[in-house]
C-alpha atoms as a PDB file:
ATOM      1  CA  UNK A   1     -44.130  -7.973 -18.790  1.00  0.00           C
ATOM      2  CA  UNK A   2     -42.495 -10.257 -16.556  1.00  0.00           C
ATOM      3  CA  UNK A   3     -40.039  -9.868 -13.557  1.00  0.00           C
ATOM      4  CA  UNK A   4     -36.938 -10.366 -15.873  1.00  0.00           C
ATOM      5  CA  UNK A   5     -37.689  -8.052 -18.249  1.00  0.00           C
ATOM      6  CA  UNK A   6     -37.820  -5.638 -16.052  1.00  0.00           C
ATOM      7  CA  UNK A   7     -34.577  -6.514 -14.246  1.00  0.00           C
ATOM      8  CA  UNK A   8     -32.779  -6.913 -17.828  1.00  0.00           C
ATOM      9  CA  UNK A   9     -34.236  -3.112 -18.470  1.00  0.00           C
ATOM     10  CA  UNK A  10     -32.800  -1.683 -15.761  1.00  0.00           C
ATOM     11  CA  UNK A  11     -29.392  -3.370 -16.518  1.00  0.00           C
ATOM     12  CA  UNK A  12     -29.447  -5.444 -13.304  1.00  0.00           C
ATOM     13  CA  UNK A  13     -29.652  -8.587 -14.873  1.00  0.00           C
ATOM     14  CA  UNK A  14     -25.717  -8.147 -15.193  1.00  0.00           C
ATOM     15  CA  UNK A  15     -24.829  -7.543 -12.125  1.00  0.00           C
ATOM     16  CA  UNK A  16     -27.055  -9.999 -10.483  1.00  0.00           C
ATOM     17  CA  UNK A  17     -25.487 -12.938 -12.533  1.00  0.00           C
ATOM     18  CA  UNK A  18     -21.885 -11.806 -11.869  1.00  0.00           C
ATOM     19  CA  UNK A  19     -23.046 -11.486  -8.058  1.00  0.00           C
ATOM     20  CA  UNK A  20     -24.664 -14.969  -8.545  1.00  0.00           C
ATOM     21  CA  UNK A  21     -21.417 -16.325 -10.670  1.00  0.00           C
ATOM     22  CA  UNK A  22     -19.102 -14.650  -7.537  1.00  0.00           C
ATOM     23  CA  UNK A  23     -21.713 -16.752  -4.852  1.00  0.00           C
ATOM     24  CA  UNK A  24     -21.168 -19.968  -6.790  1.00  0.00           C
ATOM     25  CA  UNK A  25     -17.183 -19.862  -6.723  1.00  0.00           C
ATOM     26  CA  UNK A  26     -17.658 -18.803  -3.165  1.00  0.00           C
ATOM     27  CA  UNK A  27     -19.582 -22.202  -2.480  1.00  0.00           C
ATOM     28  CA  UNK A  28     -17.877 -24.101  -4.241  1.00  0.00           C
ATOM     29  CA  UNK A  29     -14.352 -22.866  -2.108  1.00  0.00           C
ATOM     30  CA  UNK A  30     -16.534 -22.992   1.421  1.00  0.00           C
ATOM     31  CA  UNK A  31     -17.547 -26.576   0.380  1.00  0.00           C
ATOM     32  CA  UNK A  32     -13.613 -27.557  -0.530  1.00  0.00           C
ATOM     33  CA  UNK A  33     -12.918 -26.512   2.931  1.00  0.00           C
ATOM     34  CA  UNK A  34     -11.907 -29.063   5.702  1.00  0.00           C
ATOM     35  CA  UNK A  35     -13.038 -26.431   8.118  1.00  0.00           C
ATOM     36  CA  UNK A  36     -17.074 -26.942   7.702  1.00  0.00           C
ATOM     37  CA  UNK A  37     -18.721 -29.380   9.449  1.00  0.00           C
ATOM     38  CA  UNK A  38     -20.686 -32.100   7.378  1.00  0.00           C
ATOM     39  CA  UNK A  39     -24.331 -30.648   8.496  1.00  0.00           C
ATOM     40  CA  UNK A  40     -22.950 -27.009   7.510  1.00  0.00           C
ATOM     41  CA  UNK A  41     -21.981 -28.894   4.386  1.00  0.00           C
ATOM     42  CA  UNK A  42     -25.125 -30.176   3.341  1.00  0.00           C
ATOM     43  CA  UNK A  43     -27.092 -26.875   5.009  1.00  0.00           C
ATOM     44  CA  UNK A  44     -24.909 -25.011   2.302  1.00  0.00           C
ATOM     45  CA  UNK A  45     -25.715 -27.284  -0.861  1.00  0.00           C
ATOM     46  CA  UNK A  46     -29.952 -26.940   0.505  1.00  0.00           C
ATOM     47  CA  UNK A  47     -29.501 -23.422   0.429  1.00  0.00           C
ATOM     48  CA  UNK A  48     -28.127 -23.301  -3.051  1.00  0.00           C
ATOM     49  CA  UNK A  49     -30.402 -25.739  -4.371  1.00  0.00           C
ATOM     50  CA  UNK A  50     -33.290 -23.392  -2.946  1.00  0.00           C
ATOM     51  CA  UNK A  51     -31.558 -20.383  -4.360  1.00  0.00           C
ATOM     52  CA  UNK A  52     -31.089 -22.120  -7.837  1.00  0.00           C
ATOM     53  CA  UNK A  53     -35.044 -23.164  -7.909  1.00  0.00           C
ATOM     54  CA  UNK A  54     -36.758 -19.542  -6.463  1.00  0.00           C
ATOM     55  CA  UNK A  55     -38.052 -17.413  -8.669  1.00  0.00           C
ATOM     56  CA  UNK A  56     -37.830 -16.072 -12.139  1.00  0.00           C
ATOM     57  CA  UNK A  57     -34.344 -15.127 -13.591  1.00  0.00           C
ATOM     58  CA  UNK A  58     -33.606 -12.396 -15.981  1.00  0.00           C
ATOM     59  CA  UNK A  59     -33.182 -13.531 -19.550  1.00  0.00           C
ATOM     60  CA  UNK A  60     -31.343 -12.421 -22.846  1.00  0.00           C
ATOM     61  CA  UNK A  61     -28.333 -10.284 -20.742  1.00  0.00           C
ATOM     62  CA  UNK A  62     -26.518  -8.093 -22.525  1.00  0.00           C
ATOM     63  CA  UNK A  63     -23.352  -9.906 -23.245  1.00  0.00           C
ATOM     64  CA  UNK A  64     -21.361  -6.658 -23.480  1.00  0.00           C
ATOM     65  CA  UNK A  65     -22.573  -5.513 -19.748  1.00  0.00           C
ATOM     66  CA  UNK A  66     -21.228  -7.982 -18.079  1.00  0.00           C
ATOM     67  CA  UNK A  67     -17.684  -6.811 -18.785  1.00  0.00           C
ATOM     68  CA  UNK A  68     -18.684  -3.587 -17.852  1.00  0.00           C
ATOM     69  CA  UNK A  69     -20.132  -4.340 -14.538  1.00  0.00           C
ATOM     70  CA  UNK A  70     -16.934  -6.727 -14.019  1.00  0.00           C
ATOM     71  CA  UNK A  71     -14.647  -3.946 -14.568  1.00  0.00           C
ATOM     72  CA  UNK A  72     -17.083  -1.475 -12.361  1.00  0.00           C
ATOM     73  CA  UNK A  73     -15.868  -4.096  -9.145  1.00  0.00           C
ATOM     74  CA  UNK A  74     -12.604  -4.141 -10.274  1.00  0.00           C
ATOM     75  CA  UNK A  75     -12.434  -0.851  -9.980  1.00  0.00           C
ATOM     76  CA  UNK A  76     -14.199  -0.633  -6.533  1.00  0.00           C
ATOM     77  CA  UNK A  77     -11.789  -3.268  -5.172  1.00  0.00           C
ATOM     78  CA  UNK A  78      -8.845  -1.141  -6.354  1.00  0.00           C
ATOM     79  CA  UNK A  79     -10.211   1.669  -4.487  1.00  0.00           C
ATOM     80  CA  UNK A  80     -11.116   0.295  -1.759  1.00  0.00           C
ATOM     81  CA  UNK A  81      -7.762  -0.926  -0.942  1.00  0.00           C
ATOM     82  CA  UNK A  82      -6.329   2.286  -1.752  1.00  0.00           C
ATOM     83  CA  UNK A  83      -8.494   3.668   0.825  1.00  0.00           C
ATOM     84  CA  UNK A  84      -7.329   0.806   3.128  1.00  0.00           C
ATOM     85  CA  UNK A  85      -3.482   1.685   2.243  1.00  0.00           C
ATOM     86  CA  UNK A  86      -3.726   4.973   3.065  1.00  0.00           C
ATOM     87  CA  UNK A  87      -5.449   4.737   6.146  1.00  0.00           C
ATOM     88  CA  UNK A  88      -2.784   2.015   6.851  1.00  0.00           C
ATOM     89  CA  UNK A  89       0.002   4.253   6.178  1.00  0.00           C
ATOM     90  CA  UNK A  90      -1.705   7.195   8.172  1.00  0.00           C
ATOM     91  CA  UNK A  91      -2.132   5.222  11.502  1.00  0.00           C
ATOM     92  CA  UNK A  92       1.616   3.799  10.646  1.00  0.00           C
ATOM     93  CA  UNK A  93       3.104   7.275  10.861  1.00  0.00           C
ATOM     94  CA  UNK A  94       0.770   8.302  13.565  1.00  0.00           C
ATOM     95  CA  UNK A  95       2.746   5.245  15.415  1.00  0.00           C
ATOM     96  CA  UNK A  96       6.138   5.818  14.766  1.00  0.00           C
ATOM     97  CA  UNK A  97       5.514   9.513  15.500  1.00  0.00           C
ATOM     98  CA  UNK A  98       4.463   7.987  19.048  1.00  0.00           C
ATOM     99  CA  UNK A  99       7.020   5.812  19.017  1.00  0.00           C
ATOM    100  CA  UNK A 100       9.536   8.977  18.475  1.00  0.00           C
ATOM    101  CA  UNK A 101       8.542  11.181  21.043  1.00  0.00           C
ATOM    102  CA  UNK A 102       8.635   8.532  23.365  1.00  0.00           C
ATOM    103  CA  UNK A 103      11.637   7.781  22.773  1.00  0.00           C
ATOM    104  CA  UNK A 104      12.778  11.622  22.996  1.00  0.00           C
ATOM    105  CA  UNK A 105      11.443  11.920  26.291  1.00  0.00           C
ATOM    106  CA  UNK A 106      13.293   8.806  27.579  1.00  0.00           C
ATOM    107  CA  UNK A 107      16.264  10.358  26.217  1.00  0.00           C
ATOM    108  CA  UNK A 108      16.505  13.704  27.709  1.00  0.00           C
ATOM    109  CA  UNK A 109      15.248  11.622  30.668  1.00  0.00           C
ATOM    110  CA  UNK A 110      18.620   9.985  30.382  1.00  0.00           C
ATOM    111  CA  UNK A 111      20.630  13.041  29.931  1.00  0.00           C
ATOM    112  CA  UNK A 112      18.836  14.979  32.639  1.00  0.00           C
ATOM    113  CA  UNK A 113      19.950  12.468  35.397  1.00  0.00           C
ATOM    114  CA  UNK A 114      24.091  12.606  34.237  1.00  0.00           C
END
């Protein structure tokens, strides 16, 4: 039995090709970019090339798992930035509720001097 067999029986083989699909589009974008230097340029497209030519890949995925796994991310990036908003909106009120007695206590400072 060989390495991809086992990854495609443990239903990994999806999820490491949308990973690998999601590195690709990543490159791709970081290689667009005007920021990167030309030797981070070409150290990017060696280290693809050396990721593309190691070891065995998993074959015969499950075409039906790969929407699954797709939606599984989907559905961690929704919560995860529901988790984000809310701690957002918890350290926004914790702000303005700062911002409110502060205030208060420059207004009675106010009306304690007239």
């Amino acid at each position: 039995m060989n390495q991809g067999e086992i990854v495609e029986n443990k239903r990994l083989g999806t999820a490491l090709a949308v990973i690998q699909q999601q590195q690709q589009v990543r490159d791709e974008a970081r290689l667009r970019s005007k920021k990167l230097t030309l030797r981070q340029k070409e150290r990017l497209r060696a280290q693809r090339a050396e990721a593309e030519s190691a070891g065995p890949t998993p074959t015969g995925i499950n075409p039906g798992a790969a929407e699954a796994f797709a939606s599984y991310l989907q559905e961690f990036d929704r919560e995860q930035k529901a988790k984000q908003r809310r701690y957002t909106e918890a350290a926004r009120a914790r702000r303005a509720a700062a911002r409110e007695a502060s205030q208060n206590c420059l207004d009675r400072g106010t009306n304690g001097a007239a």
